[in-house]
N, C-alpha and C. Protein backbone atom coordinates (compact mmCIF):
# COMPACT_ATOMS: atom_id res chain seq x y z
N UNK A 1 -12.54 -13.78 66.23
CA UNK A 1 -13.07 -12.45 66.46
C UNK A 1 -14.15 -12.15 65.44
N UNK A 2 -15.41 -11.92 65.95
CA UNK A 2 -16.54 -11.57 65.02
C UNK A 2 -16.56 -10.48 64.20
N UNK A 3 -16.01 -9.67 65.16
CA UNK A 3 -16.10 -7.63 64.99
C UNK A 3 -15.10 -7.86 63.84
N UNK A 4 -14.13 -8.42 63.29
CA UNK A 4 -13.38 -8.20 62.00
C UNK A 4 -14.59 -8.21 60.61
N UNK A 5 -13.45 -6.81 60.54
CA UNK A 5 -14.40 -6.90 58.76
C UNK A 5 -14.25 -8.26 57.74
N UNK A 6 -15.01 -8.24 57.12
CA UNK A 6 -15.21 -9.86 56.02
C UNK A 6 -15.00 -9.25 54.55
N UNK A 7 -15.06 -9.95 53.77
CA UNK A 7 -14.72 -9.88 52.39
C UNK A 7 -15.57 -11.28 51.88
N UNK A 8 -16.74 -10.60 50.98
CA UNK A 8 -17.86 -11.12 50.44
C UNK A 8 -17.34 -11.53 49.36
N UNK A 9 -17.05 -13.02 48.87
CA UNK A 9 -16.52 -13.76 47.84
C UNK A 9 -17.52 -14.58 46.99
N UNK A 10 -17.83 -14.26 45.76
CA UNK A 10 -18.40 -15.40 44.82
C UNK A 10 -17.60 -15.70 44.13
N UNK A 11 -17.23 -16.68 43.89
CA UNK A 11 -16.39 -17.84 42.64
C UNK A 11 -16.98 -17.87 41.58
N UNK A 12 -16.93 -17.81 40.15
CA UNK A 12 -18.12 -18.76 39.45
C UNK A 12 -17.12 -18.80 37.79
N UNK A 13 -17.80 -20.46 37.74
CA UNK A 13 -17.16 -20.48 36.35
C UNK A 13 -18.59 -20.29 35.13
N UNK A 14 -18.32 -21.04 34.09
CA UNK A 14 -19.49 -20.78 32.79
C UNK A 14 -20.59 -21.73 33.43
N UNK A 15 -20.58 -22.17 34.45
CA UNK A 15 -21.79 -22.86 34.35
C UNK A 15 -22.10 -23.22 36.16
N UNK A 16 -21.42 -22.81 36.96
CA UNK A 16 -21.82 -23.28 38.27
C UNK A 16 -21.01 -22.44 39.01
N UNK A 17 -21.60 -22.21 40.56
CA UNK A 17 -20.82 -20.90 41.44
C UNK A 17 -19.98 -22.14 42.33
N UNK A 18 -18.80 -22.03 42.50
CA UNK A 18 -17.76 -22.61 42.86
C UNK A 18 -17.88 -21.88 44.25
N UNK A 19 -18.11 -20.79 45.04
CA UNK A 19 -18.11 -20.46 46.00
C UNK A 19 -18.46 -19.45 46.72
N UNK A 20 -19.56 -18.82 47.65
CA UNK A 20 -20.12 -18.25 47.89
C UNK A 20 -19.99 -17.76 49.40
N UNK A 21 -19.10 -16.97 49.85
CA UNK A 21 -18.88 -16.84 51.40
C UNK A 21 -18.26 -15.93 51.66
N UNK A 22 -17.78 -15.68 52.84
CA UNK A 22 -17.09 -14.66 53.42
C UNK A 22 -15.79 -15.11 53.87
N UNK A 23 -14.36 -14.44 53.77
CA UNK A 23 -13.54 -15.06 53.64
C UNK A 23 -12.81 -13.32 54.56
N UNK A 24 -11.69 -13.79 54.72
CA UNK A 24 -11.08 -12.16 55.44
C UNK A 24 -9.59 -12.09 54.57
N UNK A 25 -9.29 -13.05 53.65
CA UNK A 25 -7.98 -12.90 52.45
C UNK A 25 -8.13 -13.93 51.83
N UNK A 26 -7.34 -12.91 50.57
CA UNK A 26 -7.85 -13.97 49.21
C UNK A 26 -6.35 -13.82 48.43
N UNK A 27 -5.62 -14.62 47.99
CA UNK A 27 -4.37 -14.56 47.00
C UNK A 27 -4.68 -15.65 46.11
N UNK A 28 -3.60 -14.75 45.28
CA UNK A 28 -3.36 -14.87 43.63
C UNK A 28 -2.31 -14.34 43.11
N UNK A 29 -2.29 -14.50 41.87
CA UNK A 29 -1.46 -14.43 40.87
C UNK A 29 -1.83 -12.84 39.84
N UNK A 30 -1.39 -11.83 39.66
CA UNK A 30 -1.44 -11.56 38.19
C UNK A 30 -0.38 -11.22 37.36
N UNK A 31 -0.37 -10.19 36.13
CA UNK A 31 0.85 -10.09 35.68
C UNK A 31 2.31 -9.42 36.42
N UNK A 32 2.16 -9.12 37.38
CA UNK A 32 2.87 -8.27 38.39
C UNK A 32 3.84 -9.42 39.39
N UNK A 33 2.68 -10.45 39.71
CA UNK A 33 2.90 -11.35 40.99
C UNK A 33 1.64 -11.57 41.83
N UNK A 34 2.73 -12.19 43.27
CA UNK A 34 1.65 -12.75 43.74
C UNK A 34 0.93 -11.06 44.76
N UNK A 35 -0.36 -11.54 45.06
CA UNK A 35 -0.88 -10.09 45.75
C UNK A 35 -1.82 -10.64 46.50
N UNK A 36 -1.95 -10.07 47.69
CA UNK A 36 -3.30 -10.23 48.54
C UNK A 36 -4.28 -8.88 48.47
N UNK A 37 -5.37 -9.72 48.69
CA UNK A 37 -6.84 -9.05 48.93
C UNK A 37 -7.42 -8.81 50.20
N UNK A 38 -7.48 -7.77 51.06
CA UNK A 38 -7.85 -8.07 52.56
C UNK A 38 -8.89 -6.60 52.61
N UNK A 39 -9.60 -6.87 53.75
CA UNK A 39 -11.00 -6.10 53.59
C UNK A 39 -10.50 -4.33 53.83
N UNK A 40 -11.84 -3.85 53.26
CA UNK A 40 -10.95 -2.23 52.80
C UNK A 40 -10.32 -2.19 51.58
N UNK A 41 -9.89 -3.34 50.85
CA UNK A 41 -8.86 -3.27 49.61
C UNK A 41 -9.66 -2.01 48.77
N UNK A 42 -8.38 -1.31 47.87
CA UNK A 42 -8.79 -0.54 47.00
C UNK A 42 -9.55 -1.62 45.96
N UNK A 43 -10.38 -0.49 44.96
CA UNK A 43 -11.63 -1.29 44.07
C UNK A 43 -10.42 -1.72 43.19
N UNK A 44 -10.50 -2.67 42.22
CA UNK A 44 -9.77 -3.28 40.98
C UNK A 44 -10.39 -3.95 40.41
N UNK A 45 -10.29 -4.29 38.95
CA UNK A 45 -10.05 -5.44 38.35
C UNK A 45 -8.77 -6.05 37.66
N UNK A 46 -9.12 -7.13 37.72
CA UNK A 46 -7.81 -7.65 37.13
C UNK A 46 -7.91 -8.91 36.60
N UNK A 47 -7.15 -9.48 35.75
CA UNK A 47 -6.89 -10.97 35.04
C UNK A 47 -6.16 -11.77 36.14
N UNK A 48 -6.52 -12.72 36.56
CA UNK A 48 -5.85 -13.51 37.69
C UNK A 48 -5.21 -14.82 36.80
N UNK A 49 -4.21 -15.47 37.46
CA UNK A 49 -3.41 -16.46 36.95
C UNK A 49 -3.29 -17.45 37.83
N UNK A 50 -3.17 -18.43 37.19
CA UNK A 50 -3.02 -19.86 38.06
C UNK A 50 -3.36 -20.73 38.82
N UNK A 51 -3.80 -19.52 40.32
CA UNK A 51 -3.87 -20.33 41.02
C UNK A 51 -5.63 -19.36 41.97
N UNK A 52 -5.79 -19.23 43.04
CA UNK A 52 -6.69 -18.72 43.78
C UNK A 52 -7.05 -18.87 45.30
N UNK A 53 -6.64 -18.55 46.67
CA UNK A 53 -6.47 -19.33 47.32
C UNK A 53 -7.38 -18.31 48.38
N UNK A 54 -8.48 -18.66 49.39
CA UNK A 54 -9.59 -18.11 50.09
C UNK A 54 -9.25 -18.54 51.76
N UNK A 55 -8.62 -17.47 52.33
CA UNK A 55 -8.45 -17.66 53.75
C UNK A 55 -9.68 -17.70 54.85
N UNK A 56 -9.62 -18.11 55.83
CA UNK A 56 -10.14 -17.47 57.31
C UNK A 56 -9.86 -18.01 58.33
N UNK A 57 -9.12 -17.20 58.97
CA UNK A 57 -8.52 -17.43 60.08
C UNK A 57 -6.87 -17.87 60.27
N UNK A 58 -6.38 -17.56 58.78
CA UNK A 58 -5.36 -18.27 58.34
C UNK A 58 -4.83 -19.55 57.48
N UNK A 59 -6.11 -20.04 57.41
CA UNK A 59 -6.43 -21.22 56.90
C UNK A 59 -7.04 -21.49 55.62
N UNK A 60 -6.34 -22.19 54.45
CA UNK A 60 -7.05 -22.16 53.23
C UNK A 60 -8.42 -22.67 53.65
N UNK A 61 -9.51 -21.76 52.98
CA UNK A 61 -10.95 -22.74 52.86
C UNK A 61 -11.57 -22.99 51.68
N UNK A 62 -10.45 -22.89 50.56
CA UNK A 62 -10.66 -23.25 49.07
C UNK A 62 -9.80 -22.89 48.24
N UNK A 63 -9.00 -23.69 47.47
CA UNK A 63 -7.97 -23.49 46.46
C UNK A 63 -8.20 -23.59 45.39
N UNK A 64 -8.08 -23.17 44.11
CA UNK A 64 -8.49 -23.17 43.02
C UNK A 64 -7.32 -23.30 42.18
N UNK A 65 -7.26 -24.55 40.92
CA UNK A 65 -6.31 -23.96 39.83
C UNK A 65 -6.45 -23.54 38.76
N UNK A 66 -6.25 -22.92 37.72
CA UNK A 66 -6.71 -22.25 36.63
C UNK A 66 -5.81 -21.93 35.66
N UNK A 67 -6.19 -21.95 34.22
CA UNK A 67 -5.10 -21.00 33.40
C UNK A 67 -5.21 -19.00 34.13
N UNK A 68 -6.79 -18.89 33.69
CA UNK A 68 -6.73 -17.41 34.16
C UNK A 68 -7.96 -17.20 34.31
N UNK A 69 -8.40 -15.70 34.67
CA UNK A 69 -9.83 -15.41 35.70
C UNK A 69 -9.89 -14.09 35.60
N UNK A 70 -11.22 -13.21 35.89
CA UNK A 70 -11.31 -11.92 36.26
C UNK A 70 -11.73 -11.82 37.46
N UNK A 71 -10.70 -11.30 38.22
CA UNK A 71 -11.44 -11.07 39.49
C UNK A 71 -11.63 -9.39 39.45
N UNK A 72 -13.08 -9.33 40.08
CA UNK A 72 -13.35 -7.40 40.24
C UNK A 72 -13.89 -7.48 41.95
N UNK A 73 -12.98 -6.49 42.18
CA UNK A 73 -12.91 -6.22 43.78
C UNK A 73 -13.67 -4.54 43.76
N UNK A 74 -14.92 -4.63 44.86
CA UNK A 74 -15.59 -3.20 45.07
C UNK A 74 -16.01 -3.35 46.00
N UNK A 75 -15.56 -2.68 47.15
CA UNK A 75 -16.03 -2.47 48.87
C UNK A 75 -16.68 -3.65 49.28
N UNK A 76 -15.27 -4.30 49.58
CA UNK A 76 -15.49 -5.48 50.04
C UNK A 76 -16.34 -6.60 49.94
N UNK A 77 -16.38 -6.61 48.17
CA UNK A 77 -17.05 -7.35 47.68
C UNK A 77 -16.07 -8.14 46.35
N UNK A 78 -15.94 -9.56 46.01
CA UNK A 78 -15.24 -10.04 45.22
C UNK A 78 -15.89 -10.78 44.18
N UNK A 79 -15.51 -10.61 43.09
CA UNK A 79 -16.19 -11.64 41.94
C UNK A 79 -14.83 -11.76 41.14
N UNK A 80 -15.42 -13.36 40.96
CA UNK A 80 -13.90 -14.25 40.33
C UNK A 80 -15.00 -15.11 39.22
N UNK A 81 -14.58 -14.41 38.32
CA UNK A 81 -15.12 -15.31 36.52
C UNK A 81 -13.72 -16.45 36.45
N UNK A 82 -13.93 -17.36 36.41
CA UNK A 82 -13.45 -18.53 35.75
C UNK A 82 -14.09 -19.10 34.42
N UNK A 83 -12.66 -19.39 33.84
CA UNK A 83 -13.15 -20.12 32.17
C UNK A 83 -13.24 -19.19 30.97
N UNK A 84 -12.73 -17.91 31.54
CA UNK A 84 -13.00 -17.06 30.38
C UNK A 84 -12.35 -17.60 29.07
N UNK A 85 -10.98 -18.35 29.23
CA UNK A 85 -10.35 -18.74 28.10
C UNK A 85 -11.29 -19.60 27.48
N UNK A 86 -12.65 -20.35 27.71
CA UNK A 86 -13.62 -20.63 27.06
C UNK A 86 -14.47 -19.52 26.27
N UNK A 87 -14.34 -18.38 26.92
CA UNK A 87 -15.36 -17.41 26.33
C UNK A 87 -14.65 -16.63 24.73
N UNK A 88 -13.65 -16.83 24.40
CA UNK A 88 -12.78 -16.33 23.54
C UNK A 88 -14.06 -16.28 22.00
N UNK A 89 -13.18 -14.97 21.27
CA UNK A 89 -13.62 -15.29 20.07
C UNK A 89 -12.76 -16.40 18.75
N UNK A 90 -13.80 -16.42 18.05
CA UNK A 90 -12.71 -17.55 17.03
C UNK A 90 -12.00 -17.02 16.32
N UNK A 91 -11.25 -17.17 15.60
CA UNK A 91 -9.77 -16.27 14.50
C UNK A 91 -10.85 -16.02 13.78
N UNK A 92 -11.78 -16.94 12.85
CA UNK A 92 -12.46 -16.77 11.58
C UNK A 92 -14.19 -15.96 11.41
N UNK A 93 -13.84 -14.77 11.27
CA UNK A 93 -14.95 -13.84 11.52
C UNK A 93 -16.03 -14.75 10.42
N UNK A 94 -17.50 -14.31 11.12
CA UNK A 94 -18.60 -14.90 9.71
C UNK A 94 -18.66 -14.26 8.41
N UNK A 95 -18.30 -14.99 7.38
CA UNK A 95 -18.65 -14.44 5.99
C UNK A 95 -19.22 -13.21 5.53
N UNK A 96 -20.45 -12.77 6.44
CA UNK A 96 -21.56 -11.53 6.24
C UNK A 96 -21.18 -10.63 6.93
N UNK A 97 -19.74 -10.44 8.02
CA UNK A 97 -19.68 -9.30 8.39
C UNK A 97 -17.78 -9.36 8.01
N UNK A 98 -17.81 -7.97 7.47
CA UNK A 98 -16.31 -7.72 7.09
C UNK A 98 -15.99 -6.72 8.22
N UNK A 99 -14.21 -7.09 9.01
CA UNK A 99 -13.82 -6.11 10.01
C UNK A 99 -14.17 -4.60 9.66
N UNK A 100 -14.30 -3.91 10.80
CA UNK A 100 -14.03 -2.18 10.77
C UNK A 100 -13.01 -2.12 9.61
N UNK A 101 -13.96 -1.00 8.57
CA UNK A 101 -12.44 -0.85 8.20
C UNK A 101 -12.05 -1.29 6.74
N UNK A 102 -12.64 -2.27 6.51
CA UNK A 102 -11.74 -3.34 5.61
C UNK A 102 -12.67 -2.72 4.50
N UNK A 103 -11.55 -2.86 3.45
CA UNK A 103 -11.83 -2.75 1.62
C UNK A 103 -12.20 -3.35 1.15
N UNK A 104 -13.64 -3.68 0.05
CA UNK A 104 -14.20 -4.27 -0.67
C UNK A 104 -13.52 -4.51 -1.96
């Protein structure tokens, strides 16, 4: 059926878009459980876990595994950051800047 609404999906990790399409459900993981995404969804973001899985028609058309992800959902539109656990800061702040805050 054409006339069904779609759900506009980009994938992308730190360096390449993993997937670019229209999909009509999307599941995952977050701290809650598992949850689906289907068109109309209320807006969110959220930290996704594990796994990532892109329907149509009932049918996976891309699975993904992962430690974790941001996916941000807005009128039927999806963006999924992968690799953030690459984007982290390091424990050891630089020498020339002291935290908020801190006593000389």
């Amino acid at each position: 059926m054409s006339d069904r609404k779609k759900i506009k999906v980009a994938v992308r990790d730190t360096e390449n878009i993993l997937f670019d399409g229209e999909v009509d459900r999307i599941s995952s993981f977050n701290e809650v459980g598992r949850f689906d995404v289907y068109p109309m969804h209320a807006n969110f973001i959220s930290i996704i876990q594990k796994e990532l899985s892109l329907y149509q028609q009932r049918e996976i058309v891309k699975e993904l595994k992962f430690e974790q992800a941001v996916m941000k959902v807005k009128q039927d539109s999806v963006t999924i950051f992968l690799g953030i656990e690459a984007l982290h800061l390091t424990d050891d702040p630089p020498s020339s800047t002291a935290p908020v805050g801190a006593k000389k």
